[in-house]
Protein backbone atom coordinates (compact mmCIF):
# COMPACT_ATOMS: atom_id res chain seq x y z
CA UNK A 1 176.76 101.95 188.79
CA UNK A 2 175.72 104.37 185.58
CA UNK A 3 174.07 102.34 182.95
CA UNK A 4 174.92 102.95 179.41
CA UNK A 5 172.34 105.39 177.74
CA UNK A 6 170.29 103.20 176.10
CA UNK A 7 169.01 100.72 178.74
CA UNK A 8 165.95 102.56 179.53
CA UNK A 9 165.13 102.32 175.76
CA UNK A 10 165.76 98.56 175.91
CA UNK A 11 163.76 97.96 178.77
CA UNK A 12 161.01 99.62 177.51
CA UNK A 13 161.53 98.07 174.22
CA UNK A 14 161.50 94.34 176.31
CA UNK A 15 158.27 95.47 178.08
CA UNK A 16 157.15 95.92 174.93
CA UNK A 17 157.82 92.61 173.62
CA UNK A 18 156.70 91.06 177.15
CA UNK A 19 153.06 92.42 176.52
CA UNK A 20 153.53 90.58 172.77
CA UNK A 21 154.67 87.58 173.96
CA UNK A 22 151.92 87.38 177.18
CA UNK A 23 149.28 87.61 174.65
CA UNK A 24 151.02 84.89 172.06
CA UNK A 25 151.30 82.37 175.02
CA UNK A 26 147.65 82.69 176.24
CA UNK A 27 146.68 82.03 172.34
CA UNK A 28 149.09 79.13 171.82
CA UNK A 29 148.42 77.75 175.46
CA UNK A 30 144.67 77.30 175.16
CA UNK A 31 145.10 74.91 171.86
CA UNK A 32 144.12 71.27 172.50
CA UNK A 33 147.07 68.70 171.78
CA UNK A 34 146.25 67.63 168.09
CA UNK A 35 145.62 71.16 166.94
CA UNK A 36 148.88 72.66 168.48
CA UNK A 37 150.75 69.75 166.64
CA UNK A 38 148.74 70.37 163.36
CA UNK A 39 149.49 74.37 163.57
CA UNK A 40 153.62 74.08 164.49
CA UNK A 41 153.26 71.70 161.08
CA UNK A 42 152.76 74.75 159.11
CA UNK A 43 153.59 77.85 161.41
CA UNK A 44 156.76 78.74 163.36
CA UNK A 45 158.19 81.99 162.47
CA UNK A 46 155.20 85.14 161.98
CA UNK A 47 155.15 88.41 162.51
CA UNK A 48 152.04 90.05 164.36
CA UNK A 49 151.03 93.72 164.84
CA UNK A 50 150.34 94.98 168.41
CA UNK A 51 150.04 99.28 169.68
CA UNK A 52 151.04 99.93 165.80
CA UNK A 53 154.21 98.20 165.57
CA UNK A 54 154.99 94.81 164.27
CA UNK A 55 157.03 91.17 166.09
CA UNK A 56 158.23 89.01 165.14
CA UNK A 57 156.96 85.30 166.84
CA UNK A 58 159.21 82.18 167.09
CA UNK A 59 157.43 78.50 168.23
CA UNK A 60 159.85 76.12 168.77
CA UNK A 61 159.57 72.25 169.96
CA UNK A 62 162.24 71.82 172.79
CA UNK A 63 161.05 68.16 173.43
CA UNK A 64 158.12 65.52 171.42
CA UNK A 65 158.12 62.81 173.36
CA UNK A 66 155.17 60.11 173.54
CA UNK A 67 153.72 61.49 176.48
CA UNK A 68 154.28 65.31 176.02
CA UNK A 69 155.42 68.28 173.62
CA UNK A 70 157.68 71.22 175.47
CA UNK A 71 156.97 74.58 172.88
CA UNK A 72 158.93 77.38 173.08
CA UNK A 73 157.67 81.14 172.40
CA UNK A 74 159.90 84.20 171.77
CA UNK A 75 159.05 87.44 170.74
CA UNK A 76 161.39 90.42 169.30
CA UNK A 77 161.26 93.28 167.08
CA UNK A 78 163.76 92.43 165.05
CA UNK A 79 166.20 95.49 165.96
CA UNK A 80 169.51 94.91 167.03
CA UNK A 81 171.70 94.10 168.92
CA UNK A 82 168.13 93.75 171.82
CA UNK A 83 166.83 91.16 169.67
CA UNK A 84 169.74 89.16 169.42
CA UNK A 85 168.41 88.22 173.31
CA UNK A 86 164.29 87.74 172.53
CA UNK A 87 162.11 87.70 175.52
CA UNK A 88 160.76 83.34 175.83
CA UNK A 89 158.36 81.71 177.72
CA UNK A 90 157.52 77.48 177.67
CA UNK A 91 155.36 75.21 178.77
CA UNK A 92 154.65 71.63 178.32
CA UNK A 93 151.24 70.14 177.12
CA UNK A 94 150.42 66.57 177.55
CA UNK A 95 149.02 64.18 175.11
CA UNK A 96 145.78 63.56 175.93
CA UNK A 97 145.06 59.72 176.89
CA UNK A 98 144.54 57.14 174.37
CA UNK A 99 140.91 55.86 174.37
């Protein structure tokens, strides 16, 4: 099967983005509970620099529940149409216990 010419260009691009987004989940994942509630108050779209080029970052809350908050992450570079499909990762953190 011959892939159209500009896959390996996209795939590099996602790699890219991967390395972007790796880095934005370790910062985002380490944040206790009440500070990663305070910060999505006031921050959900940026745009960060990384090897001299610049993403764009996307936080969004998939669930708030009383026990838990599921975040999203995605990470493109704006060009199109490969950022039309941004590369994601989630995870859930808990509230901490009352007490």
């Amino acid at each position: 099967m011959a892939l159209y010419k500009g896959h390996e260009t996209d795939m590099r691009r996602r790699e890219q983005w991967r390395k972007v987004l790796d880095r934005e989940v370790g910062r985002w994942s380490v944040l206790p509970y009440g500070e990663l509630l305070s910060a999505l108050a006031t921050q959900q779209v940026y745009c960060v620099g990384f090897e001299s080029k610049e993403y764009q970052v996307e936080l969004e809350i998939l669930e708030s529940t009383s026990g838990y908050i599921h975040l999203m992450i995605s990470v493109d570079d704006g060009s199109l149409p490969a950022s039309i499909l941004p590369v994601t990762h989630s995870f859930i953190r808990n509230k901490p216990p009352a007490g």
